[in-house]
Protein backbone atom coordinates (compact mmCIF):
# COMPACT_ATOMS: atom_id res chain seq x y z
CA UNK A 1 0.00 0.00 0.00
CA UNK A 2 1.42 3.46 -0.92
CA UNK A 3 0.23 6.56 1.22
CA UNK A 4 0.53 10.08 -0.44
CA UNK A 5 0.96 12.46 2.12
CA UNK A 6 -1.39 16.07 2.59
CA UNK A 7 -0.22 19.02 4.59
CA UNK A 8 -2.36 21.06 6.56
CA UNK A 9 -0.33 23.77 7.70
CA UNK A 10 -3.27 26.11 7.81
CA UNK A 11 -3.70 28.33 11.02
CA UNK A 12 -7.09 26.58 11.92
CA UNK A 13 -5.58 23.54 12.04
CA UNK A 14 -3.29 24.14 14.14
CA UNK A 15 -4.65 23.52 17.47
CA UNK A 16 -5.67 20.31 16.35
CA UNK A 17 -2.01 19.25 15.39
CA UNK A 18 -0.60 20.98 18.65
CA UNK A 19 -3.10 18.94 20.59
CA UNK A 20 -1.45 15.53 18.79
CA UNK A 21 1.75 16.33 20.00
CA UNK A 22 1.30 16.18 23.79
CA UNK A 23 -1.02 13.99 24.14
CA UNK A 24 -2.80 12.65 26.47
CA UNK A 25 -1.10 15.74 28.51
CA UNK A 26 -2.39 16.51 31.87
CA UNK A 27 -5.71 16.37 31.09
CA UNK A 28 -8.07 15.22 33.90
CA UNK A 29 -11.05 13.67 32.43
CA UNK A 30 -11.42 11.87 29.29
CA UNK A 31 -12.83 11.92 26.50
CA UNK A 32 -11.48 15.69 24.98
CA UNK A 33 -13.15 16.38 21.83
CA UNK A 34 -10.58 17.59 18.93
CA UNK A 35 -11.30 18.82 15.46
CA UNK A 36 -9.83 18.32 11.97
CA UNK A 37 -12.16 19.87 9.15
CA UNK A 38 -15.37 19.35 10.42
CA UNK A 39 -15.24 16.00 12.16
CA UNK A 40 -15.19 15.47 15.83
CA UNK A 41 -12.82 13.45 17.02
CA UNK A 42 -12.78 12.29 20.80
CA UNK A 43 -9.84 10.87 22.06
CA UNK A 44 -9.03 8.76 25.22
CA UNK A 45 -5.78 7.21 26.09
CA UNK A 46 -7.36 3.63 25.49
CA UNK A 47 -5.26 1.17 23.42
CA UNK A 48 -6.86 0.29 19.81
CA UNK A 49 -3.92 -2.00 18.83
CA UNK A 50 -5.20 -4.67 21.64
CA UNK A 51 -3.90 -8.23 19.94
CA UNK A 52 -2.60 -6.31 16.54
CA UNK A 53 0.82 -8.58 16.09
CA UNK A 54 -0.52 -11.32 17.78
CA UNK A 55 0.07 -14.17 14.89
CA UNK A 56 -0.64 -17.33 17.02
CA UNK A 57 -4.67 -15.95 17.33
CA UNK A 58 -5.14 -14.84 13.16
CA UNK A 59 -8.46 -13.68 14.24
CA UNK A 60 -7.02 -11.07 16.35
CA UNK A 61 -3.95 -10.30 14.18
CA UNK A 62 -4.01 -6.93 12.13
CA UNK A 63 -7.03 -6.56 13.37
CA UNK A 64 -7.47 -2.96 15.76
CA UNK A 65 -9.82 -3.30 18.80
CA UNK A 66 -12.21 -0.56 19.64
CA UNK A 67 -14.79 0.63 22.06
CA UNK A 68 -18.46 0.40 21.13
CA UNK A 69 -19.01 2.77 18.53
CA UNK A 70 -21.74 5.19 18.01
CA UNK A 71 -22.14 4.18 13.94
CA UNK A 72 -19.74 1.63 12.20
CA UNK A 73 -16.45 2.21 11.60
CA UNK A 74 -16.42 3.70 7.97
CA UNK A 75 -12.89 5.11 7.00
CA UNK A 76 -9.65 4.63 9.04
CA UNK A 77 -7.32 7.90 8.40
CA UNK A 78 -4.16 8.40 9.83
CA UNK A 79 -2.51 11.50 11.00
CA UNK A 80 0.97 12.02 12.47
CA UNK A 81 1.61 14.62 15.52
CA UNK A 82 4.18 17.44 14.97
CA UNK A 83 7.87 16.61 15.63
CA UNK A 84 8.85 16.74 19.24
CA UNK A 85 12.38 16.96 19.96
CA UNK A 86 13.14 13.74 18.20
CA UNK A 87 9.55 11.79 18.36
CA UNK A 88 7.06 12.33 16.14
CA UNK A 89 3.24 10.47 17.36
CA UNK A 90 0.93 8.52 14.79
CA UNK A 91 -2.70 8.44 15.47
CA UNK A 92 -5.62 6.80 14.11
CA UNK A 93 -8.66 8.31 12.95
CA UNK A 94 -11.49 6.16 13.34
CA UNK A 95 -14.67 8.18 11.28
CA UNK A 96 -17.64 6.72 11.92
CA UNK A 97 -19.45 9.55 9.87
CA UNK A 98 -19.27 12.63 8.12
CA UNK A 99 -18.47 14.72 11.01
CA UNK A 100 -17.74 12.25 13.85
CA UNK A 101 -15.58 9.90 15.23
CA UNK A 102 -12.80 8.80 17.80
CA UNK A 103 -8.74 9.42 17.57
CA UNK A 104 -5.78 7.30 19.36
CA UNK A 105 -2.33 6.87 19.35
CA UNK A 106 -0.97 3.53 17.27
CA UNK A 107 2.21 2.80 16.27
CA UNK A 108 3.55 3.32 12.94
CA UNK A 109 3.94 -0.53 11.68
CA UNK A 110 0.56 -0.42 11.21
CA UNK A 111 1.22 1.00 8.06
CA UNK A 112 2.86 -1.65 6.55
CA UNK A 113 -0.41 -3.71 6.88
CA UNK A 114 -3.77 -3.14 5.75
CA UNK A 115 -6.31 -3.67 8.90
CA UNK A 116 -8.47 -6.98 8.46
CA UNK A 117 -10.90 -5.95 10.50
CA UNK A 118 -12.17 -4.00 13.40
CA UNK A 119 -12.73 -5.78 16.38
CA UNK A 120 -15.35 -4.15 18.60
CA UNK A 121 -16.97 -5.79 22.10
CA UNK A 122 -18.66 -8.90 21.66
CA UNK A 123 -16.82 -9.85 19.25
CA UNK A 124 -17.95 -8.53 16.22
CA UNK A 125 -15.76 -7.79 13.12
CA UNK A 126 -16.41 -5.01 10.80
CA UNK A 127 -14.53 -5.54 7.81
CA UNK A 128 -16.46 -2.90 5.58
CA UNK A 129 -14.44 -0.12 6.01
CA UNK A 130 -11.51 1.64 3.88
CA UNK A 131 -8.67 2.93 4.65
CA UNK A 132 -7.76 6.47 3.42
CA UNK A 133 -4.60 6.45 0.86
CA UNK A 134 -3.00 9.18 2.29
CA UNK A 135 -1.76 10.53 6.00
CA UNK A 136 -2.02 14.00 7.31
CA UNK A 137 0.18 16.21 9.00
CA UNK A 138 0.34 20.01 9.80
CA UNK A 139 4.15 20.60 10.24
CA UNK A 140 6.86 21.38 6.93
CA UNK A 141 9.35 18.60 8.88
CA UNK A 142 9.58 15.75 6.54
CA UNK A 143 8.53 12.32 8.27
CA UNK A 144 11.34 10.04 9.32
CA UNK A 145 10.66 7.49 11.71
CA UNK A 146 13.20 4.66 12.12
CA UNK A 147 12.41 1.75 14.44
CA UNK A 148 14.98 -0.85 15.34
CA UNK A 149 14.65 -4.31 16.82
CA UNK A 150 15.73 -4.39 20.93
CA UNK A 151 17.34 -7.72 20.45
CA UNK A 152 19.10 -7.52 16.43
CA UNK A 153 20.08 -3.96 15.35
CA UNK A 154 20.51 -5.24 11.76
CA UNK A 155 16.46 -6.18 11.82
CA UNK A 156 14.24 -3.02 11.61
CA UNK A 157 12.29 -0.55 9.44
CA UNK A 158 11.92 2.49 8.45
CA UNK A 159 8.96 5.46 7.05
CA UNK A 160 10.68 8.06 5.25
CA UNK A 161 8.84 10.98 3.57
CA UNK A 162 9.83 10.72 0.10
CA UNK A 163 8.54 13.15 -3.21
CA UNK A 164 8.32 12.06 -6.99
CA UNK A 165 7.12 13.73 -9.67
CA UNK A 166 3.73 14.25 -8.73
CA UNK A 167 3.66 13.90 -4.73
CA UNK A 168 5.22 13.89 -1.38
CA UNK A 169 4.93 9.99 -0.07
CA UNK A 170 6.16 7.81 2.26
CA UNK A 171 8.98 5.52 1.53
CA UNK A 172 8.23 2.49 3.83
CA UNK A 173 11.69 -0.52 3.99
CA UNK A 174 11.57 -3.26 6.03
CA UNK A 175 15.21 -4.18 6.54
CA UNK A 176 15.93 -8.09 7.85
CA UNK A 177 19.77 -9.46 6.16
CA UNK A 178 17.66 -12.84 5.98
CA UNK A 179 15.62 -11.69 3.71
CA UNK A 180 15.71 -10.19 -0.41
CA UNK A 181 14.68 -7.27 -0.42
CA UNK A 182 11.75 -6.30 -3.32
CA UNK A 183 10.77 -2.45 -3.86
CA UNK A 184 6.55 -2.13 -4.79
CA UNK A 185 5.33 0.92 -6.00
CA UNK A 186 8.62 3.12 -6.01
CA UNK A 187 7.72 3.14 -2.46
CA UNK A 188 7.05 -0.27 -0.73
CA UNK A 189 10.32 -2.50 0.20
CA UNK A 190 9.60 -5.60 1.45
């Protein structure tokens, strides 16, 4: 999957990008409502990536877990925070309509996946949903995010914010020495 990449470095947007940096700050009660043209997103501190990598359960794995929601899940968006010193957050959009839905922090190998599903209590699955081809930010600082195995530094990957002719994307490598590596879609290397 290739993601093109939109800035919003707009004024009104601003407090919504500021708000992405530092969270979930010292904020008291939960949910805060934030906004990104026109939807209302609330966000809690609540973990959506629940059993994400787990591969042993496959009906769990790339799959995010959510609260109840209001109205199915209809398009997952992702956004990243404004650089911080060296750390830059990724967050999850979950829009559940036009101008609603709920935001949380992920981490960024979810990009190198497509979602399966949704998992939501009870144990339904909504697989009807899309994920948007491009991620958001509000900052000029291109996107480099480097991640590293704790136990083999020559086993990681990397999200670089790369242009071509026509756009600003990102670049996503997986690097492993066990394993060729394939480029997909000037982008993708796998």
């Amino acid at each position: 999957m290739r993601y093109a990449i939109k800035t919003f470095p707009e004024q009104e947007h601003q407090a919504f990008f500021e708000a992405l940096a530092t969270l979930p700050g010292d904020h008291k009660k939960f949910p805060i409502e934030l906004v990104f043209d026109g939807v209302r997103f609330q966000y809690a501190p609540w973990n959506v990536m629940g059993a994400y990598g787990l591969f042993a359960n496959l009906s769990c794995a790339f799959h995010f877990e959510i609260p109840a929601p209001l109205a199915p899940v209809q398009t997952v968006q992702y956004f990243f925070g404004p650089q911080v010193n060296m750390a830059r957050k990724m967050y999850a959009g979950f829009i559940q309509t036009p101008d609603f839905g709920f935001i949380t922090e992920v981490v960024p190998l979810v990009l190198f996946h497509r979602p399966m599903g949704i998992r939501m209590p009870g144990d339904a699955v909504n697989k009807n949903f899309r994920v948007s081809p491009y991620v958001i930010k509000g900052d000029a600082n291109p996107i480099a995010i480097m991640l590293a195995s704790s136990t083999n530094p020559n086993v990681g990957c990397s999200i670089i914010e790369s242009v071509d002719e026509k756009e600003s994307f990102l670049a996503l490598n997986i690097q492993n020495p066990d394993m060729p590596e394939i480029t997909i879609n000037k982008g993708v290397t796998l």
